[in-house]
Protein backbone atom coordinates (compact mmCIF):
# COMPACT_ATOMS: atom_id res chain seq x y z
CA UNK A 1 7.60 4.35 7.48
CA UNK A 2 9.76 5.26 10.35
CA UNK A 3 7.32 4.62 12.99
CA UNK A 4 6.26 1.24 12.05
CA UNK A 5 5.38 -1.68 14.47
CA UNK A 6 7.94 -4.78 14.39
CA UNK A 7 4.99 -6.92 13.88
CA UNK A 8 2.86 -4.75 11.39
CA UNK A 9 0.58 -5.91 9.05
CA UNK A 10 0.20 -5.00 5.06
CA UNK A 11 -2.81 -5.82 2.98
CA UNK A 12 -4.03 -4.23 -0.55
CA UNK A 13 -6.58 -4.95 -2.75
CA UNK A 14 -3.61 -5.14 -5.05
CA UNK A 15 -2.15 -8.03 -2.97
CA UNK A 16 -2.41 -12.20 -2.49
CA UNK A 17 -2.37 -12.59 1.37
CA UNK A 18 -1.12 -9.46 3.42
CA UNK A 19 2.89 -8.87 4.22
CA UNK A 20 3.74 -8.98 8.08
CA UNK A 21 6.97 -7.59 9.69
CA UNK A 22 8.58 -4.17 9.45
CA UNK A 23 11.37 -4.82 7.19
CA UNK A 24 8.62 -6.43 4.79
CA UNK A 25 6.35 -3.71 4.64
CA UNK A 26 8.56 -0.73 4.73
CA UNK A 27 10.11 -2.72 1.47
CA UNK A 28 6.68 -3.14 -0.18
CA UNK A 29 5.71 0.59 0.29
CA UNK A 30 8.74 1.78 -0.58
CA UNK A 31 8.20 -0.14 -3.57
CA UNK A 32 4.37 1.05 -4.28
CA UNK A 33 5.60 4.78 -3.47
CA UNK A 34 7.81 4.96 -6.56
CA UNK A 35 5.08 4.24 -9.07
CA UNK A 36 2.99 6.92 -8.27
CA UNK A 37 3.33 10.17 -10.48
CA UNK A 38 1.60 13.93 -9.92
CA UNK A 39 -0.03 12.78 -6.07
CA UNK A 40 -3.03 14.86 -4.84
CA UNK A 41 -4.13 14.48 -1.40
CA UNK A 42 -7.85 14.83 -0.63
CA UNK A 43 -7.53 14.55 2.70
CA UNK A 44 -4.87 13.26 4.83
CA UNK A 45 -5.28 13.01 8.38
CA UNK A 46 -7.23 11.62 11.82
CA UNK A 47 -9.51 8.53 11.38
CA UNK A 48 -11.43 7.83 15.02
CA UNK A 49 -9.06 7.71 17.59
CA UNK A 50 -5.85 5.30 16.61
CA UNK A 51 -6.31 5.84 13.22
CA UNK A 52 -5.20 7.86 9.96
CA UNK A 53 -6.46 7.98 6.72
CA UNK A 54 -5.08 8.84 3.47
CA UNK A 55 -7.25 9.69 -0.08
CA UNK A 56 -5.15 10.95 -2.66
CA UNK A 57 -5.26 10.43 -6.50
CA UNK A 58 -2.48 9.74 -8.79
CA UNK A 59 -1.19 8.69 -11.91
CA UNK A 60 0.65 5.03 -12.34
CA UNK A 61 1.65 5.08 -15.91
CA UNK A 62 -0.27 7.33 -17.44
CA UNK A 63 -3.88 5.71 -15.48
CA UNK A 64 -5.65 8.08 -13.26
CA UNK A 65 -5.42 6.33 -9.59
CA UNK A 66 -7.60 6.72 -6.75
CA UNK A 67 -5.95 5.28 -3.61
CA UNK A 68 -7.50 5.07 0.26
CA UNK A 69 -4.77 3.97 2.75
CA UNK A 70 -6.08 2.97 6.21
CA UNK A 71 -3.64 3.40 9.58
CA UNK A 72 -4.03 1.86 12.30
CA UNK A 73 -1.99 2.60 15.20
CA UNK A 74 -1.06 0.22 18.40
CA UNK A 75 -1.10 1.19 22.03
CA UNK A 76 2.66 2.87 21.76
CA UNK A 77 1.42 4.90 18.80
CA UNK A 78 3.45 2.59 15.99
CA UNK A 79 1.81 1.82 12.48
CA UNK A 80 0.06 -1.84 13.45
CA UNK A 81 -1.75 -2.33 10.06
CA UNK A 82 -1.99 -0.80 6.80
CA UNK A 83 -4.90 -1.46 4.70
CA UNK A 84 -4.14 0.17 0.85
CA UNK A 85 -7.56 0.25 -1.66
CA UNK A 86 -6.92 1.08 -5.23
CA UNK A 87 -10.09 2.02 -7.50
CA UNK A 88 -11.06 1.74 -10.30
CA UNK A 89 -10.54 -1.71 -10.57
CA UNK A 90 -8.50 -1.47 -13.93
CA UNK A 91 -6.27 0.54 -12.07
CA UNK A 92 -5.52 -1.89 -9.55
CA UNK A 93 -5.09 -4.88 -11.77
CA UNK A 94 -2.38 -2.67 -14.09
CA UNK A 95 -0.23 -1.51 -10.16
CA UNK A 96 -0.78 -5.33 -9.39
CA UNK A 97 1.08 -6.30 -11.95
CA UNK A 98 3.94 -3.55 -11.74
CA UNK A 99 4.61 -4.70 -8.44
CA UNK A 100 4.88 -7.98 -9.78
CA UNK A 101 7.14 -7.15 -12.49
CA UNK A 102 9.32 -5.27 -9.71
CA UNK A 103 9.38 -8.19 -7.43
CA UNK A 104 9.93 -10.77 -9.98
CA UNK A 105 12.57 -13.57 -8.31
CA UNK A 106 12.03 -11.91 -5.10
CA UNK A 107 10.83 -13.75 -2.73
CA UNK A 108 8.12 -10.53 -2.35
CA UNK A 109 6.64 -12.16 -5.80
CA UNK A 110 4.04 -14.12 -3.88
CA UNK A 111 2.32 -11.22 -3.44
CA UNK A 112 1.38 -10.60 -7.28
CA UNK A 113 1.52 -13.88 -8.47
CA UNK A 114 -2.22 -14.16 -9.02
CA UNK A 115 -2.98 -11.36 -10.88
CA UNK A 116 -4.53 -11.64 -14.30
């Protein structure tokens, strides 16, 4: 979050479109972050040469959560892109619309506007 590129890149399963911009993203994740309850890391750490990878599991009210967060890093070693997978699907559809509920008025709603 501190080391994030000014022109970074967000997408998630749980997501319309993907958020660019630092101040965007950093908002969004800070966001995401709070809804997740008893986090277990798998595995956090090097993916290839410019990249990280997080697997951790989680609760988000009361649903068992399995999240895979890509990281891809630029040439200075800033976050470029972060690429967030939620499974099972249930368990992406019920965050989905958290986030919307969170953002609702915001101009962050876009995001979560199509979810069922």
């Amino acid at each position: 979050m501190d080391n994030l590129a000014d022109d970074v890149t967000l997408e998630a399963a749980a997501m319309d479109g993907s958020a660019h911009g630092a101040d965007d993203v950093r908002t969004i994740l800070t966001s995401a972050r709070q809804l997740y309850h008893d986090q277990q890391f798998n595995y956090a750490g090097p993916c290839g040469v410019d990249s990280f990878l997080e697997d951790y599991s989680s609760s988000v009210r009361g649903m068992p959560t399995h999240v895979v967060v890509l990281v891809t890093l630029n040439s200075a070693g800033k976050t470029q892109r972060v690429v967030v997978n939620h499974r099972p699907r249930s368990a992406m559809l019920q965050f989905s619309r958290l986030m919307l509920e969170k953002f609702a008025g915001t101009p962050y709603a876009k995001y979560w506007h199509g979810t069922p």
